[in-house]
Protein backbone atom coordinates (compact mmCIF):
# COMPACT_ATOMS: atom_id res chain seq x y z
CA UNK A 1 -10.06 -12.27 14.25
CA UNK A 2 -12.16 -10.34 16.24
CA UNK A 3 -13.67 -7.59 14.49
CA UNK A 4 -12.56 -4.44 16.48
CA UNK A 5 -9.07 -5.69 16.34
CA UNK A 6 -9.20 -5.54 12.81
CA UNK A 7 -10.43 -2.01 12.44
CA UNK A 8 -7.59 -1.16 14.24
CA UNK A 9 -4.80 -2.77 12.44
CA UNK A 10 -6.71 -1.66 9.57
CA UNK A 11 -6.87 2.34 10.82
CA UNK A 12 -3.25 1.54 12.12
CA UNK A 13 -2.05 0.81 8.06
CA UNK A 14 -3.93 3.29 6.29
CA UNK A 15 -2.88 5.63 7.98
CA UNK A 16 0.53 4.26 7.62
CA UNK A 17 0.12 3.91 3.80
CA UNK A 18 -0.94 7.41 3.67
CA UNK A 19 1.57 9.29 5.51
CA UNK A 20 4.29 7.28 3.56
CA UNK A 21 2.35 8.44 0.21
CA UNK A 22 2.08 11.74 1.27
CA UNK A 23 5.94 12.01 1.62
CA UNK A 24 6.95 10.54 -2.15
CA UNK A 25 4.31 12.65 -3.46
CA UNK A 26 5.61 15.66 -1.64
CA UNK A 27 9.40 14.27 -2.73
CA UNK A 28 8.15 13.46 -6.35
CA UNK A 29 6.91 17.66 -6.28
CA UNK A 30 10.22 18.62 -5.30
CA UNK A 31 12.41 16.32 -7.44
CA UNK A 32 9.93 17.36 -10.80
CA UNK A 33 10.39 21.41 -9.85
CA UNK A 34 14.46 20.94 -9.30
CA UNK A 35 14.48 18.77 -12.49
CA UNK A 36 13.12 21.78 -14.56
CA UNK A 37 15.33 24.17 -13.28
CA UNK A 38 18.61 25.44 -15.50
CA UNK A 39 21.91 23.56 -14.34
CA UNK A 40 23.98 20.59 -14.72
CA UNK A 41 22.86 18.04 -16.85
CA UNK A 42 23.98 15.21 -14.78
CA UNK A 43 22.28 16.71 -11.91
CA UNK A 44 18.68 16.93 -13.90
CA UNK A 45 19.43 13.10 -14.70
CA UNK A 46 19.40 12.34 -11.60
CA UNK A 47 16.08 13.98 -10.66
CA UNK A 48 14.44 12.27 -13.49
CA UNK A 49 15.42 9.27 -12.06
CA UNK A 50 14.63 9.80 -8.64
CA UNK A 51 11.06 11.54 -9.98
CA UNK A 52 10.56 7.84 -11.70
CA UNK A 53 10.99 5.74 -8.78
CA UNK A 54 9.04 8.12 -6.66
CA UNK A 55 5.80 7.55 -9.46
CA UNK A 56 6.49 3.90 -9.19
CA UNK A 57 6.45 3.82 -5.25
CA UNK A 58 3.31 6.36 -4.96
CA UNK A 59 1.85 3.69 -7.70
CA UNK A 60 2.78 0.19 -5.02
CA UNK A 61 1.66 2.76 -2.41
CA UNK A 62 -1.73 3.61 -4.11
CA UNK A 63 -2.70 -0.11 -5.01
CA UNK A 64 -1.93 -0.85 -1.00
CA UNK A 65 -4.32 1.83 -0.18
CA UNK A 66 -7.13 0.13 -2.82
CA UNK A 67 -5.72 -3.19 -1.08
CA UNK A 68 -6.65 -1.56 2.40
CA UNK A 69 -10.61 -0.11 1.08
CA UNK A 70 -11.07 -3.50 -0.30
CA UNK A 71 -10.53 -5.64 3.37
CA UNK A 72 -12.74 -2.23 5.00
CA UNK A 73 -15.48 -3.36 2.79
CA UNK A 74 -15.15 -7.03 3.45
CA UNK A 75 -15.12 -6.02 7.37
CA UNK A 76 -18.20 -4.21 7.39
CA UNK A 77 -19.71 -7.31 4.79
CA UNK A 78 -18.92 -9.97 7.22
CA UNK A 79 -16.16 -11.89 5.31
CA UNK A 80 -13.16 -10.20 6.62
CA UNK A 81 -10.64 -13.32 6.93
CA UNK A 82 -11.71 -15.06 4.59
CA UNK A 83 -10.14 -16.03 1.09
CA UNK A 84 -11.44 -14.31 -1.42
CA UNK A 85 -10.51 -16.94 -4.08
CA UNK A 86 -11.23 -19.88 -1.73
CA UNK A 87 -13.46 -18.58 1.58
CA UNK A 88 -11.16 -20.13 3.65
CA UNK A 89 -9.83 -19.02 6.83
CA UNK A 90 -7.07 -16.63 6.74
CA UNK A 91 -5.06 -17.34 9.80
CA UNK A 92 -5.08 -14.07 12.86
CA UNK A 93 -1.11 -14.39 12.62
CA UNK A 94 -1.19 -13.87 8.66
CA UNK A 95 -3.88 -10.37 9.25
CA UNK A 96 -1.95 -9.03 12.29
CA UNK A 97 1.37 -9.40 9.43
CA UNK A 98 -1.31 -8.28 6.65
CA UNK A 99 -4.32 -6.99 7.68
CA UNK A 100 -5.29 -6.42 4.00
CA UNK A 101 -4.56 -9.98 3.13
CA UNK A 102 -6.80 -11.58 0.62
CA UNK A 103 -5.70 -15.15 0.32
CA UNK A 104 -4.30 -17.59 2.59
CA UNK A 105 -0.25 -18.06 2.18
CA UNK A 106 -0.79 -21.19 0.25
CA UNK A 107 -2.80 -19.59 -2.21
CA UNK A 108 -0.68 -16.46 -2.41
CA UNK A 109 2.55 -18.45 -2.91
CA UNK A 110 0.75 -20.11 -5.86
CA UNK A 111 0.53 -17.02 -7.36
């Protein structure tokens, strides 16, 4: 893949990544301040609840932004689509999908 492509598609998803992080953690704020508020039990529940799946999406958000840093650094080293297990091609179809993509499909489905 050609190398200013994948600066874009990479720019393109971390930005993505961080806008959509940005909202739960924004969400997660309001959902922790309505949770400690005096009311109906049920309702409070609820919060807690929704405050808990926010934390785990910020968390599957958070290790796609690590996911993101980690193919920038491989770009600007010179082994951006390749395998990191195997330094094998990763296929331009599989990085336009996943431009963080570490392994090949085979080896990810082996996973």
């Amino acid at each position: 893949m050609d190398n200013n492509r994948a600066q874009v598609l990479l720019n393109a998803e971390r930005t993505r990544v961080e806008d959509l992080l940005g909202a739960v953690k924004g969400d997660s704020q309001s959902d922790r301040s309505a949770a400690n508020q005096h009311g109906d039990m049920s309702d409070s529940s609820e919060l807690l609840v929704s405050e808990g799946t926010d934390d785990a999406v910020a968390s599957a958000l958070t290790q796609r932004l690590s996911a993101i840093e980690r193919a920038e650094q491989r770009l600007a080293a010179g082994t951006y689509g390749r395998s990191t297990a195997s330094g094998e091609l990763i296929p331009d179809d599989r990085l336009e999908a996943d431009p963080a993509a570490e392994l090949t499909v085979d080896e990810a489905q082996g996973l």
